[in-house]
Protein backbone atom coordinates (compact mmCIF):
# COMPACT_ATOMS: atom_id res chain seq x y z
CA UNK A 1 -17.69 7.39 13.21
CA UNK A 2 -17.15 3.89 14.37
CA UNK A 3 -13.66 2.58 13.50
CA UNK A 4 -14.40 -0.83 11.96
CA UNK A 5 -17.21 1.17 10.12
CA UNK A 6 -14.91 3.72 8.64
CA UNK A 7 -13.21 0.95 7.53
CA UNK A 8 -15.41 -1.25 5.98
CA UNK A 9 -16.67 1.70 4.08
CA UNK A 10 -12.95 3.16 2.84
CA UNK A 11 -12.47 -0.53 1.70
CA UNK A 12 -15.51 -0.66 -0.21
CA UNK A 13 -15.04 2.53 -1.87
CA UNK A 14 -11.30 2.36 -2.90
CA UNK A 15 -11.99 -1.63 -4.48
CA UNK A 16 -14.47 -0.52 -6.23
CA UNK A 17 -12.59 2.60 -7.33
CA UNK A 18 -10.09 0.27 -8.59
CA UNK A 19 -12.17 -2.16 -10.70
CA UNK A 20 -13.64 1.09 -12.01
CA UNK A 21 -9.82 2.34 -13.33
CA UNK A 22 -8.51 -1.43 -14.32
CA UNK A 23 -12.01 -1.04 -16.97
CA UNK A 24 -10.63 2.19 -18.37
CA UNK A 25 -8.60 2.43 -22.05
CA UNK A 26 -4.49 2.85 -21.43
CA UNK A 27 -4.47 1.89 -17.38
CA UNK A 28 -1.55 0.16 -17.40
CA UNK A 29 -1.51 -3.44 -15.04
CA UNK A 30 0.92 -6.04 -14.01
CA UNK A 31 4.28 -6.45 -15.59
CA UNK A 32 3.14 -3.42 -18.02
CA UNK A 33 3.01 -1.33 -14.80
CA UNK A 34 5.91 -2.64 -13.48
CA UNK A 35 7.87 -1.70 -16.83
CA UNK A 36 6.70 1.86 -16.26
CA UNK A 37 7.59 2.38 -12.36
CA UNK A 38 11.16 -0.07 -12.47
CA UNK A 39 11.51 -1.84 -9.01
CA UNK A 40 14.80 -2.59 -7.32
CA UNK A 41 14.96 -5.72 -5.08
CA UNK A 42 17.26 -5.65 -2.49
CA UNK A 43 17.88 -8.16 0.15
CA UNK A 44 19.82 -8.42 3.34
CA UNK A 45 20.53 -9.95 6.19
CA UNK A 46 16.38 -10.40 7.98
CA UNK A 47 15.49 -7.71 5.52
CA UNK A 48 13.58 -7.21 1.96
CA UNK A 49 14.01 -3.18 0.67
CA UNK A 50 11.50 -2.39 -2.35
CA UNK A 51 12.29 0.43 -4.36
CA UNK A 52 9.80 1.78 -7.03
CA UNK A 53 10.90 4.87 -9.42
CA UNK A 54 7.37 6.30 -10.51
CA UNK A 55 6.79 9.24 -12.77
CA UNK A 56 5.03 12.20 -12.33
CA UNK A 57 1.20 12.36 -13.70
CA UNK A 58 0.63 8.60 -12.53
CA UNK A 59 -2.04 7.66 -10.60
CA UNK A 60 -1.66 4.62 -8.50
CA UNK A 61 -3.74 2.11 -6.47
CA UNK A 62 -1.61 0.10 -4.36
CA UNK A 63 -1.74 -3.75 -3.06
CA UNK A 64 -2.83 -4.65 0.52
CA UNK A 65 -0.54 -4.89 2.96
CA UNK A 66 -0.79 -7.34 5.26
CA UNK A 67 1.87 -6.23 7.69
CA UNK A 68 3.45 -3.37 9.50
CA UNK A 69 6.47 -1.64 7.51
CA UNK A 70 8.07 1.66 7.38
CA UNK A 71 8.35 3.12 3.62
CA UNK A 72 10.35 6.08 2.59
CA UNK A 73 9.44 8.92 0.17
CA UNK A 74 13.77 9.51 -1.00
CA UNK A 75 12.44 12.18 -3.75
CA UNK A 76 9.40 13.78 -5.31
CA UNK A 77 6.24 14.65 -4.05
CA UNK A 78 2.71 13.15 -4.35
CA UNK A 79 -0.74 12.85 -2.76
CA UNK A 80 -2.38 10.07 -0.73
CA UNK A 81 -5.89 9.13 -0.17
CA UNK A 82 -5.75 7.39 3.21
CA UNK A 83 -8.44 6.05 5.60
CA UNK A 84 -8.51 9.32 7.33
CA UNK A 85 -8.42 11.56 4.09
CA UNK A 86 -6.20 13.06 1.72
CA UNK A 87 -2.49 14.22 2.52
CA UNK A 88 0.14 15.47 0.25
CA UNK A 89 3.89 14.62 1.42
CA UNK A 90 7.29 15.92 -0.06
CA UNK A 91 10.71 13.73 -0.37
CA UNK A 92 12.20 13.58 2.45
CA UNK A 93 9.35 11.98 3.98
CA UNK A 94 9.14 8.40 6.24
CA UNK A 95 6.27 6.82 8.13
CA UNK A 96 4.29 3.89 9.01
CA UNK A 97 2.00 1.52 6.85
CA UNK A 98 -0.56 0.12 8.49
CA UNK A 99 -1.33 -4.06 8.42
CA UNK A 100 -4.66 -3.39 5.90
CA UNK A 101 -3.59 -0.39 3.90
CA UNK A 102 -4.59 0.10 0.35
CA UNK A 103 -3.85 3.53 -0.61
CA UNK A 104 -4.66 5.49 -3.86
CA UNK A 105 -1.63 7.92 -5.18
CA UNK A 106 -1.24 10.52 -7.15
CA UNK A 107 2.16 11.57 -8.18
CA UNK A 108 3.00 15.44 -8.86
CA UNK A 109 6.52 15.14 -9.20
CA UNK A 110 8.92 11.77 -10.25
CA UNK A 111 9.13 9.74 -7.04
CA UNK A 112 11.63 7.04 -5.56
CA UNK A 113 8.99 4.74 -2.90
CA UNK A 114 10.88 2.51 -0.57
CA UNK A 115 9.53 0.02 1.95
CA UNK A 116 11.36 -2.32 4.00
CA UNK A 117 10.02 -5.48 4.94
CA UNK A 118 11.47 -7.52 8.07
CA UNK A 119 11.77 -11.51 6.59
CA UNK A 120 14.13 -14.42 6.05
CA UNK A 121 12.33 -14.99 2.61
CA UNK A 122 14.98 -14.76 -0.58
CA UNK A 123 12.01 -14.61 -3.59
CA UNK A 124 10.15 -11.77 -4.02
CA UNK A 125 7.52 -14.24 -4.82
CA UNK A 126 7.58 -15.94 -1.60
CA UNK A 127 7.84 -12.25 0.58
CA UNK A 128 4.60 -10.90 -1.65
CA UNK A 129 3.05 -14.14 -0.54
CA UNK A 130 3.73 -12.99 3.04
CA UNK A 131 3.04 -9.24 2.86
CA UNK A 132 0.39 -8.64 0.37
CA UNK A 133 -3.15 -9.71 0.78
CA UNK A 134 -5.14 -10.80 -2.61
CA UNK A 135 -8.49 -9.02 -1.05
CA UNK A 136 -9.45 -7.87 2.78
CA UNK A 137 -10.88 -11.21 3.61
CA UNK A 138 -7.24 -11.90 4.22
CA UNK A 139 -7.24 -13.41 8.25
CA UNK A 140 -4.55 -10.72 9.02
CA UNK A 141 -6.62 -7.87 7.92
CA UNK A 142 -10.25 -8.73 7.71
CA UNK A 143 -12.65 -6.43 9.68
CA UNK A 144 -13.64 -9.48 12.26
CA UNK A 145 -9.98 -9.31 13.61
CA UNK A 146 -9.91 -5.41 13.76
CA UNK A 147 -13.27 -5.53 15.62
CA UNK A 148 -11.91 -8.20 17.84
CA UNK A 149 -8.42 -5.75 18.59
CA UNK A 150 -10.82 -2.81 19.32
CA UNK A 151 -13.08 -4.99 21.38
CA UNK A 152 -9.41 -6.11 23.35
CA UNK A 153 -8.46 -2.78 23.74
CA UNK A 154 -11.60 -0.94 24.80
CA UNK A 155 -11.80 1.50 21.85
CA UNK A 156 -14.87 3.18 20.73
């Protein structure tokens, strides 16, 4: 299947996935969520390091990100529904997200999530301003710049 129409159609599917769940009686949202799965904010020197402690039975939806970042599983084990299909990863675990990933988790055992975010920023406010995207129409991630990266690099 085309790329950009893979895409279009695991964006489609996951938002409205997620307006389907915020409808539903006990999801927990915003600074309720946040008091449930406790974040750590740590800055240094160029860098912003998220941690989020999440228990196990949770089922999450993630923000966009807008930019390139490693993240960390340091312990506990969960499932991902990605772009290319399910995986299931175990603490110790590190890779790559991708500038337009939304992903939906489910955790199977407590988790500590970690990301690290290359910035000069010193708010959170101001680095979720920079990393996060409010919907995929964001320039950085919208489907007319992916199509115009494939088109660059002669992809199929």
């Amino acid at each position: 299947m085309d790329i950009v129409k893979k895409t279009a159609e695991y964006r489609k599917t996951i938002v409205e996935f997620e307006e389907k769940v915020k409808k539903m009686e006990g999801v927990l949202v915003g600074e309720e969520l946040n008091r449930y799965n406790p974040l750590k904010h740590t800055f240094a020197d160029g860098y912003y390091i998220r941690e989020i402690n999440t228990p196990a039975g949770q089922l999450l939806i993630t923000k966009i990100h807008k930019e390139e970042h490693p993240f960390f599983l340091m312990r506990g084990e969960c499932s991902i529904l990605t772009e290319d299909g399910p995986i299931k990863i175990k603490a110790p675990y590190y890779d790559i997200t991708k500038a337009g990933t939304k992903r939906i988790i489910y955790i199977h055992k407590d988790v500590t999530w970690v990301t690290v975010h290359a910035t000069n920023l010193k708010t959170v406010e101001e680095i979720e301003e920079e990393v996060i995207a409010k919907d995929f129409n964001d320039p950085k991630i919208s489907l007319k710049n992916i199509l115009k990266i494939k088109n660059q690099l002669n992809l199929k």
